[in-house]
N, C-alpha and C. Protein backbone atom coordinates (compact mmCIF):
# COMPACT_ATOMS: atom_id res chain seq x y z
N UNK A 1 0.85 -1.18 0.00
CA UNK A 1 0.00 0.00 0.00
C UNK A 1 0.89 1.24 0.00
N UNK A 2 0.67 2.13 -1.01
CA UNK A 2 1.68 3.37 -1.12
C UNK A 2 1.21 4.50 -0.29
N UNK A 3 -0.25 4.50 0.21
CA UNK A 3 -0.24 5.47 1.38
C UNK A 3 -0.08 5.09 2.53
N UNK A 4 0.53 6.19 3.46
CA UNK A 4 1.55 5.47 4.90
C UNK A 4 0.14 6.22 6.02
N UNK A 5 -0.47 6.57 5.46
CA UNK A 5 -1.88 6.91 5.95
C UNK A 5 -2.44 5.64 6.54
N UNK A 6 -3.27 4.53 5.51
CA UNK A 6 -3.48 3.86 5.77
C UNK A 6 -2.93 2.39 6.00
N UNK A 7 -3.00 1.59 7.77
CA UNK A 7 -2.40 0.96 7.88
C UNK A 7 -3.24 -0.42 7.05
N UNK A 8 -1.62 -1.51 6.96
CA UNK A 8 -2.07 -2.63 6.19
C UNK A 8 -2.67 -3.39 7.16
N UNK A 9 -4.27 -4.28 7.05
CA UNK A 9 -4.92 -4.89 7.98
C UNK A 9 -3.91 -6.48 8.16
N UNK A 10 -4.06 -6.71 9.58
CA UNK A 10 -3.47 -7.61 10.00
C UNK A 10 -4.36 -8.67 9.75
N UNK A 11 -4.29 -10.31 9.30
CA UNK A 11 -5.26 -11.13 9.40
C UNK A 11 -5.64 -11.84 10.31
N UNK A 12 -4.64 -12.00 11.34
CA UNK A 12 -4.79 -12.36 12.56
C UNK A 12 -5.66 -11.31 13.59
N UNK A 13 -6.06 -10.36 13.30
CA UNK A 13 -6.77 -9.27 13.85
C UNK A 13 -8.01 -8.83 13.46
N UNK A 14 -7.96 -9.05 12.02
CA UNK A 14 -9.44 -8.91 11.31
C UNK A 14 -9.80 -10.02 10.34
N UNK A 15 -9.96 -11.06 11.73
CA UNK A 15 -10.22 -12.73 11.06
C UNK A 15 -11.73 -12.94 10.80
N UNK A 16 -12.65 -12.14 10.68
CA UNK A 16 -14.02 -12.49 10.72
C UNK A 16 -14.29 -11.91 9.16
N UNK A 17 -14.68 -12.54 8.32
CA UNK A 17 -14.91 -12.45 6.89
C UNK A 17 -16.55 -12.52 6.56
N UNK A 18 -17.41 -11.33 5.97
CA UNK A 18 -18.31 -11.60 5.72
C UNK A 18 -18.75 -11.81 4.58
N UNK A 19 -19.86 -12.88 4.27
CA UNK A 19 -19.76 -12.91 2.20
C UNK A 19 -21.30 -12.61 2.26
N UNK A 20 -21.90 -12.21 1.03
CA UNK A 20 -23.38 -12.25 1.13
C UNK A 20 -23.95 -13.48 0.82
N UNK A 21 -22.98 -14.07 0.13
CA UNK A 21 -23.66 -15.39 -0.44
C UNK A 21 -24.56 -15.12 -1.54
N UNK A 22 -24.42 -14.47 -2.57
CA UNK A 22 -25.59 -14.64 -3.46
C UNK A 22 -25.51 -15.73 -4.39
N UNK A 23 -24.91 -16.68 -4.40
CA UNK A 23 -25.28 -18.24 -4.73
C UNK A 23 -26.51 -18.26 -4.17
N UNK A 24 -26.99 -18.69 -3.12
CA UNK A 24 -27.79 -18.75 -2.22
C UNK A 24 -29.50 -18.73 -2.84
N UNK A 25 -29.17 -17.61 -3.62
CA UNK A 25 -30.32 -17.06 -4.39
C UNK A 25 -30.52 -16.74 -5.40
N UNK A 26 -29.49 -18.01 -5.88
CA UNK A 26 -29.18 -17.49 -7.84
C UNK A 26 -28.60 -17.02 -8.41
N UNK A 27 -27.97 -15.68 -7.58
CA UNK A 27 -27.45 -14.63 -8.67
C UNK A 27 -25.97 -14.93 -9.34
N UNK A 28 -25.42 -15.52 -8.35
CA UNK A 28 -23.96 -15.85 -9.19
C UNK A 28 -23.96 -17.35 -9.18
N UNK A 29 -22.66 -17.92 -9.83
CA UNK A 29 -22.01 -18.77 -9.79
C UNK A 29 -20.59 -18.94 -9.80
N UNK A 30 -20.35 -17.91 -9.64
CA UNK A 30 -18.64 -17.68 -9.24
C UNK A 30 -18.52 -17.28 -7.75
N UNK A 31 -17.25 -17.44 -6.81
CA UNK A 31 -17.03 -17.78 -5.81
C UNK A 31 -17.46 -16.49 -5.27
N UNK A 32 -18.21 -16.28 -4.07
CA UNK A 32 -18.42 -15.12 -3.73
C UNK A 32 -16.81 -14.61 -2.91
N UNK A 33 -16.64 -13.19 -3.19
CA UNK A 33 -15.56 -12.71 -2.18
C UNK A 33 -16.07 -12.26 -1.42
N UNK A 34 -15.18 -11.80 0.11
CA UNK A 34 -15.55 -11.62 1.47
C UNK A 34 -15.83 -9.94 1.12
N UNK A 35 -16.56 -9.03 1.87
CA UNK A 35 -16.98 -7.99 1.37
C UNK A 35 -16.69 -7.43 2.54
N UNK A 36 -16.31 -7.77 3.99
CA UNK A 36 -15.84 -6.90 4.75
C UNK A 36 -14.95 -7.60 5.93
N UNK A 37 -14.02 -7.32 6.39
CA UNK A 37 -13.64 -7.96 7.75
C UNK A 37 -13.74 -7.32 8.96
N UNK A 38 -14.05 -7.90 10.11
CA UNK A 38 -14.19 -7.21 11.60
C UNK A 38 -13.25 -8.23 12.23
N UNK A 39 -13.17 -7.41 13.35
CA UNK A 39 -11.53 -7.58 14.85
C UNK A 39 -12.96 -8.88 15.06
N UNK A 40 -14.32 -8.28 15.53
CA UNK A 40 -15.28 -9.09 16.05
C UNK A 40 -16.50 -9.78 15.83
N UNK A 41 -16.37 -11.44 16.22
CA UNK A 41 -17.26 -11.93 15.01
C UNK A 41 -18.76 -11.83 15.55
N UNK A 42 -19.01 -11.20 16.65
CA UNK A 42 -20.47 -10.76 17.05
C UNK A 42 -20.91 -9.45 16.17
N UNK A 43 -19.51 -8.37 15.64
CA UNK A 43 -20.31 -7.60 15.02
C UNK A 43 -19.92 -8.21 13.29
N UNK A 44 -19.74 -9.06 13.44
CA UNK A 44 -19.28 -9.60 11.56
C UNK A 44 -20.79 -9.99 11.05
N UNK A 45 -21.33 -10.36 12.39
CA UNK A 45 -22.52 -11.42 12.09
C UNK A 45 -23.70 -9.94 12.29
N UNK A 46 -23.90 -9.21 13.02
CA UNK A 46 -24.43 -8.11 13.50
C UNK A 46 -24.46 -7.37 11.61
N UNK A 47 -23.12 -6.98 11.32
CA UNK A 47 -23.31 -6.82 9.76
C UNK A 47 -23.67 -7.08 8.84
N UNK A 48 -23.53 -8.72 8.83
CA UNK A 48 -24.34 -9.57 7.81
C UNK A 48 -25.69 -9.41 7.29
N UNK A 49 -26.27 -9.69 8.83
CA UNK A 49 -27.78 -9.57 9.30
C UNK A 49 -28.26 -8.38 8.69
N UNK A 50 -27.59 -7.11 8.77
CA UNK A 50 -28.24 -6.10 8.37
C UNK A 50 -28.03 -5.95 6.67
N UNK A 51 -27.24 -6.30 6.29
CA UNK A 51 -26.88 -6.18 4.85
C UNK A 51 -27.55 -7.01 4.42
N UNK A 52 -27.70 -8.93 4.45
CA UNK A 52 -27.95 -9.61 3.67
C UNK A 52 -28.64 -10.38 4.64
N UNK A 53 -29.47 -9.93 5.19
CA UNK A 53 -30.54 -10.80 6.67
C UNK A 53 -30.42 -12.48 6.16
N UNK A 54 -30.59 -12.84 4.62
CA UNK A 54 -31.38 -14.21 4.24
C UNK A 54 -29.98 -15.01 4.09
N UNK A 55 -29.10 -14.60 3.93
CA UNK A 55 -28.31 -14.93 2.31
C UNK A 55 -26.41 -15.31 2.93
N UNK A 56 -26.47 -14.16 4.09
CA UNK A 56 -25.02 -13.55 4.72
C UNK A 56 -24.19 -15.00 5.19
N UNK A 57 -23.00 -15.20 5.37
CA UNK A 57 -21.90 -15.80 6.09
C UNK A 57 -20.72 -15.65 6.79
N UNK A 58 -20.59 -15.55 8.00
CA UNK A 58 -19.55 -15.07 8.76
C UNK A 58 -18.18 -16.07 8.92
N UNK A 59 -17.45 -16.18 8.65
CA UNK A 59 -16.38 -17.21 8.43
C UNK A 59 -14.43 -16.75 9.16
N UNK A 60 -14.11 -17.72 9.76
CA UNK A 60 -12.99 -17.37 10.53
C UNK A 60 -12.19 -17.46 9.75
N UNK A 61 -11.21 -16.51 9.22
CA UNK A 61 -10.04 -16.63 8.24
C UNK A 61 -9.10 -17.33 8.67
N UNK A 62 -8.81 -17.37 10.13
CA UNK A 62 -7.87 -18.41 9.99
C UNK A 62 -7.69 -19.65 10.14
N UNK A 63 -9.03 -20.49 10.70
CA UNK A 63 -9.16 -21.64 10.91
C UNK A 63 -10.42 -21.86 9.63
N UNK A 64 -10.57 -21.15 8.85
CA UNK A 64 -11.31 -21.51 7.77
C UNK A 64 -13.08 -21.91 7.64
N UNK A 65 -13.38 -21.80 9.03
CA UNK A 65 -14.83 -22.17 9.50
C UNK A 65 -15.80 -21.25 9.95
N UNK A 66 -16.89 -21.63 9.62
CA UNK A 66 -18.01 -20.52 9.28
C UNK A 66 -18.28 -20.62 11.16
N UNK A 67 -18.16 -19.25 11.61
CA UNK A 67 -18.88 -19.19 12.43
C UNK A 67 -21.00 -19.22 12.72
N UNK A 68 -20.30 -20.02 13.97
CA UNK A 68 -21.97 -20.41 13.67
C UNK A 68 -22.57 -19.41 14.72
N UNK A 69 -24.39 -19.39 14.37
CA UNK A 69 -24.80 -18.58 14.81
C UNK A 69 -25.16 -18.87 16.82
């Protein structure tokens, strides 16, 4: 990253990955990417909910597993 503004996110720090999943409901068929990360996976899931209530997935980047609800 060439601005010293913004720091580079750690993954061990912002391990909570949220996807919307729109497989789910048709719209794609290519791999969904993670669309945001949080330090915390109460508010990863808190985000989901509000963005994609039906559809959302909260997932631990480093042990690779979907946090469950």
């Amino acid at each position: 990253m060439s601005d010293r503004r913004l720091a580079v996110p750690e993954i061990d720090t912002y391990r909570f990955a949220v996807f919307c999943c729109s497989f789910k409901v048709d719209l794609s068929s290519t791999p969904d990417h993670a669309l945001a990360l949080f330090v915390d996976a109460a508010m990863a899931k808190r985000y989901g909910a509000w963005m994609w209530p039906g559809t959302f997935e909260v997932v631990d980047v480093v042990t690779g597993k979907p946090v469950c609800e």
